[in-house]
N, C-alpha and C. Protein backbone atom coordinates (compact mmCIF):
# COMPACT_ATOMS: atom_id res chain seq x y z
N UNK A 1 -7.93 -2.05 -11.36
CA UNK A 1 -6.52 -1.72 -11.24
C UNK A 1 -6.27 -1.20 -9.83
N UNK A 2 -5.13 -1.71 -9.05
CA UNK A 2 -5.12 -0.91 -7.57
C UNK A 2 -4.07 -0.48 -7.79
N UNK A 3 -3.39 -0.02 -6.86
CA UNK A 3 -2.49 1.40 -6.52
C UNK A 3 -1.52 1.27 -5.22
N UNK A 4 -0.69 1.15 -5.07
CA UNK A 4 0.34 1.45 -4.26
C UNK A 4 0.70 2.65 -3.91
N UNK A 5 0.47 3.44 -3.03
CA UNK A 5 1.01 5.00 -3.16
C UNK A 5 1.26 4.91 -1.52
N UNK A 6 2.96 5.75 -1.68
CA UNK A 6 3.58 6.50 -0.50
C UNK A 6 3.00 7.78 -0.11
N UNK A 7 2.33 7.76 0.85
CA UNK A 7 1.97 9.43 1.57
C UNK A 7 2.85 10.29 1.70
N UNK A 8 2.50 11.60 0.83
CA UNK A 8 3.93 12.43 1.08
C UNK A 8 3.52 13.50 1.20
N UNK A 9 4.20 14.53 1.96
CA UNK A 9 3.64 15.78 2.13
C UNK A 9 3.10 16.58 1.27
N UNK A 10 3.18 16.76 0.22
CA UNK A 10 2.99 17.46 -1.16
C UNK A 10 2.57 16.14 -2.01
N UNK A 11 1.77 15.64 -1.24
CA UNK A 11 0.77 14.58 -2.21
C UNK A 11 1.67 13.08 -2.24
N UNK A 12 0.95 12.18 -3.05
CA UNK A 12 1.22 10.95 -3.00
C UNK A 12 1.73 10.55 -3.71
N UNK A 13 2.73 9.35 -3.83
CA UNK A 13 3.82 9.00 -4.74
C UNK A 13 3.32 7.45 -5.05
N UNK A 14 3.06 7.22 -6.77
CA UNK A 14 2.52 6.22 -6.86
C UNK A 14 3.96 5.01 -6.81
N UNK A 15 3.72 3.79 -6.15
CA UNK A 15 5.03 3.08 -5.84
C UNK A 15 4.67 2.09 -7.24
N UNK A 16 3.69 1.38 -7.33
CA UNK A 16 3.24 0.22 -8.29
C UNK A 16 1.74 0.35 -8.31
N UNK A 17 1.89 -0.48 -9.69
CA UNK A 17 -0.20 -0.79 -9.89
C UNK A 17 0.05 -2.24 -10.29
N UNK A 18 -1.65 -2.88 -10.25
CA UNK A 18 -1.52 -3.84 -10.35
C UNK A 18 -2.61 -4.22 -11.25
N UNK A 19 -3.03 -5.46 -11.83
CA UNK A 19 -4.12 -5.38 -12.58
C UNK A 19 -4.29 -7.34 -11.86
N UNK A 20 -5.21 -7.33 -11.19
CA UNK A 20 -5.53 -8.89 -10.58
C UNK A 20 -5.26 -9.81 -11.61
N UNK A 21 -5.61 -9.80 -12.63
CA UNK A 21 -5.60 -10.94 -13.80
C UNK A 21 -4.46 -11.15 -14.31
N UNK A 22 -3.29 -9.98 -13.68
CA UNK A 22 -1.69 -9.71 -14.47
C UNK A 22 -0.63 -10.30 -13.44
N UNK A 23 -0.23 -11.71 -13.37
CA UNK A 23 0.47 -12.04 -12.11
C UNK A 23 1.43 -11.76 -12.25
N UNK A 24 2.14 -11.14 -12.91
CA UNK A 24 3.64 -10.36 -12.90
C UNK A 24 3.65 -8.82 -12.32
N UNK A 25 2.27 -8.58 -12.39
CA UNK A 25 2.38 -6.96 -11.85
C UNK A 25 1.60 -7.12 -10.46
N UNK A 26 1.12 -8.14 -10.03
CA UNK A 26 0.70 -8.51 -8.78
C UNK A 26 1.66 -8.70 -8.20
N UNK A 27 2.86 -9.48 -8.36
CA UNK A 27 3.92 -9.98 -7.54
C UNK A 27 4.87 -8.60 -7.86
N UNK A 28 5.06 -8.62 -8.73
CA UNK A 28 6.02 -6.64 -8.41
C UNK A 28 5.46 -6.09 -7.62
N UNK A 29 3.84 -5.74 -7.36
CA UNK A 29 3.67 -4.75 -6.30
C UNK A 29 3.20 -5.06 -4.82
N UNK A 30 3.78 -6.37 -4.94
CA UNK A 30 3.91 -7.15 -3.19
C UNK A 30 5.65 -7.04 -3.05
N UNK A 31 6.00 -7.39 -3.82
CA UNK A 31 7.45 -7.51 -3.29
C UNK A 31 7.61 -5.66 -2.97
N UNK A 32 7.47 -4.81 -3.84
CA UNK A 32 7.18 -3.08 -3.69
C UNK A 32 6.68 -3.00 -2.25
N UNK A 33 5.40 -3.49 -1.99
CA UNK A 33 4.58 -3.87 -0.77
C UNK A 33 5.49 -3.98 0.62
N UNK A 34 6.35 -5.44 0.87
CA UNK A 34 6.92 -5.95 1.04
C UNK A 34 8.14 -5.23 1.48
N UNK A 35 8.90 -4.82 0.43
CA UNK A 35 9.99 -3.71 0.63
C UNK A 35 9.65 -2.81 1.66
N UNK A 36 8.72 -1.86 1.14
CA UNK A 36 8.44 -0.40 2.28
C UNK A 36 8.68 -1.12 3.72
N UNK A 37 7.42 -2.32 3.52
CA UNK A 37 6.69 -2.33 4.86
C UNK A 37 7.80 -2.97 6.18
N UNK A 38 9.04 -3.56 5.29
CA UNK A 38 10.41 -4.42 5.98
C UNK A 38 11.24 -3.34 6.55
N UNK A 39 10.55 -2.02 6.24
CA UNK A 39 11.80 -1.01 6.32
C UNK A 39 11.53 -0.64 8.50
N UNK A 40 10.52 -0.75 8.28
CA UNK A 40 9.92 -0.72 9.69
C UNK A 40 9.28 0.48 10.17
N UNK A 41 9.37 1.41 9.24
CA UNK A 41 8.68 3.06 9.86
C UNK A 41 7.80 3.28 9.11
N UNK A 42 6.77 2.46 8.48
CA UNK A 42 5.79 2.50 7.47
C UNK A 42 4.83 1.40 8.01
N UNK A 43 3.47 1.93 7.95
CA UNK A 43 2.18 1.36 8.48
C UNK A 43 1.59 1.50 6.89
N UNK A 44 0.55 -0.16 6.72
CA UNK A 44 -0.28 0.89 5.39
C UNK A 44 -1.76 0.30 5.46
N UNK A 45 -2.32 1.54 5.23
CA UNK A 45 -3.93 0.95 5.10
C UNK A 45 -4.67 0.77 3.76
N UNK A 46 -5.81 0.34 4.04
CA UNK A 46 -6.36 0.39 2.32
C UNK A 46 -7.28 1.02 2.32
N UNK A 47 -7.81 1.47 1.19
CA UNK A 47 -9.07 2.16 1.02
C UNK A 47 -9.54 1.88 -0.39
N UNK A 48 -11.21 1.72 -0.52
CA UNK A 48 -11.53 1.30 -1.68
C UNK A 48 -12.67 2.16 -2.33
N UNK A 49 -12.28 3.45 -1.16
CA UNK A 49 -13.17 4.47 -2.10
C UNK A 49 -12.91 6.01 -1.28
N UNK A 50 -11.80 5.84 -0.96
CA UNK A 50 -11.20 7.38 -1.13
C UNK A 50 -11.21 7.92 0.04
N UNK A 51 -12.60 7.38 1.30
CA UNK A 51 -12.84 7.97 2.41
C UNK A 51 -12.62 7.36 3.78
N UNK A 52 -12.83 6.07 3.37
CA UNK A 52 -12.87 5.14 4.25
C UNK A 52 -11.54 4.65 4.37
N UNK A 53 -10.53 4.14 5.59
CA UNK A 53 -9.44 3.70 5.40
C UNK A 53 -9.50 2.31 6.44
N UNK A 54 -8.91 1.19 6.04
CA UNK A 54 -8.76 -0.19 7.13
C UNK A 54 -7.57 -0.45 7.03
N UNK A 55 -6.62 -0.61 8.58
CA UNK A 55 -5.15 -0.81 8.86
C UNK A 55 -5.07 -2.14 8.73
N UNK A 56 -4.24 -2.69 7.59
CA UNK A 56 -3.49 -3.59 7.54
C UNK A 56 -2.54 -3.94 8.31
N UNK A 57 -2.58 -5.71 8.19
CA UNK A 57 -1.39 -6.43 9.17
C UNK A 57 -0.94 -7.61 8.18
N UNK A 58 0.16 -7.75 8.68
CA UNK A 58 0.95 -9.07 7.52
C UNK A 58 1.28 -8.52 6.78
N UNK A 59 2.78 -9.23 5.74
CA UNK A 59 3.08 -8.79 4.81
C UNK A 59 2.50 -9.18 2.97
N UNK A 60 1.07 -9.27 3.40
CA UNK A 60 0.40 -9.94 2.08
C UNK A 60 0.08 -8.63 1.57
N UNK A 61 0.30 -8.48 0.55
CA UNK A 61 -0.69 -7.25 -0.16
C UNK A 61 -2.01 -7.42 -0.91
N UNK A 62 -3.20 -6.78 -0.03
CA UNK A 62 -4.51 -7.22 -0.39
C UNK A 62 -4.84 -6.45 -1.86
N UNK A 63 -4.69 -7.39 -3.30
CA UNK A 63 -4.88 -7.39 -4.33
C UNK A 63 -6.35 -6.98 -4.76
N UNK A 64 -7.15 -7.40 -4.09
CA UNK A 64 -8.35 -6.96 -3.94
C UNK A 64 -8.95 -5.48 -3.94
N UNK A 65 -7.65 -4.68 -3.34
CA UNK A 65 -7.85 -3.35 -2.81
C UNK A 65 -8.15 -2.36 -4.10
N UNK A 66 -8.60 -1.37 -3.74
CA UNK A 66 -8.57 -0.49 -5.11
C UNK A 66 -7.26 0.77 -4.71
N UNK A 67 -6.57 0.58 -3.49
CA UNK A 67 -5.53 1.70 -3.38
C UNK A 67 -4.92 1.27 -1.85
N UNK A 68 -3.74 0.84 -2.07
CA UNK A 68 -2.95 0.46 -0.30
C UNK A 68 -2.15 1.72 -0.01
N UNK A 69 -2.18 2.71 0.98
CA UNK A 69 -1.14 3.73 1.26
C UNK A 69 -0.40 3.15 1.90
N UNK A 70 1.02 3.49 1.97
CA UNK A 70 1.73 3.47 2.82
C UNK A 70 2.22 4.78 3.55
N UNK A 71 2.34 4.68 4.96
CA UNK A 71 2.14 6.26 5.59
C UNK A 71 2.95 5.64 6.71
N UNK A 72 3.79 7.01 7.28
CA UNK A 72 5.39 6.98 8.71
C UNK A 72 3.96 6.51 9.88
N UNK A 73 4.30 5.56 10.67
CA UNK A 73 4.21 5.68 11.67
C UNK A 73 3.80 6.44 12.91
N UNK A 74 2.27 6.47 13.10
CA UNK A 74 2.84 7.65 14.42
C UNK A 74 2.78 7.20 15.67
N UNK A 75 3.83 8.26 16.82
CA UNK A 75 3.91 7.95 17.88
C UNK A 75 2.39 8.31 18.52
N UNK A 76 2.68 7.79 19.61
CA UNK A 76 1.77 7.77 20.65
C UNK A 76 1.93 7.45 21.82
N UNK A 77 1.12 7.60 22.86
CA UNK A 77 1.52 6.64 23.76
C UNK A 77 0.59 7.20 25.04
């Protein structure tokens, strides 16, 4: 089962789950996916065991994942 969750200050907000074998809850939580990531102030990475995180690119949502955050943007420069 993976996980969609918004980073929020006071913890994480689950957006969608998905179950790979369930293609109706796969495609709800890409279009979910999809949504945030169109908004333009949201970066999201994945992680598949809590510690480790890898920054995603494209608007595919890797189904594979066991948890995609989505988290603001930061500046830099």
């Amino acid at each position: 089962m993976g996980k969609l969750v918004r980073q929020m200050v006071d913890g994480d907000e689950v957006l969608a789950e998905w179950d790979r074998s369930d293609l109706a809850s796969v495609e709800a939580a890409e279009r979910e996916y999809r949504r945030w990531l169109d908004r333009g102030d949201y970066v999201a990475v994945r992680s598949d065991d809590g510690a480790h995180y890898e920054p995603l690119s494209g608007d595919r949502l890797p189904v594979d994942a066991e948890q995609v955050i989505l988290t603001t943007a930061m500046g830099g420069g």
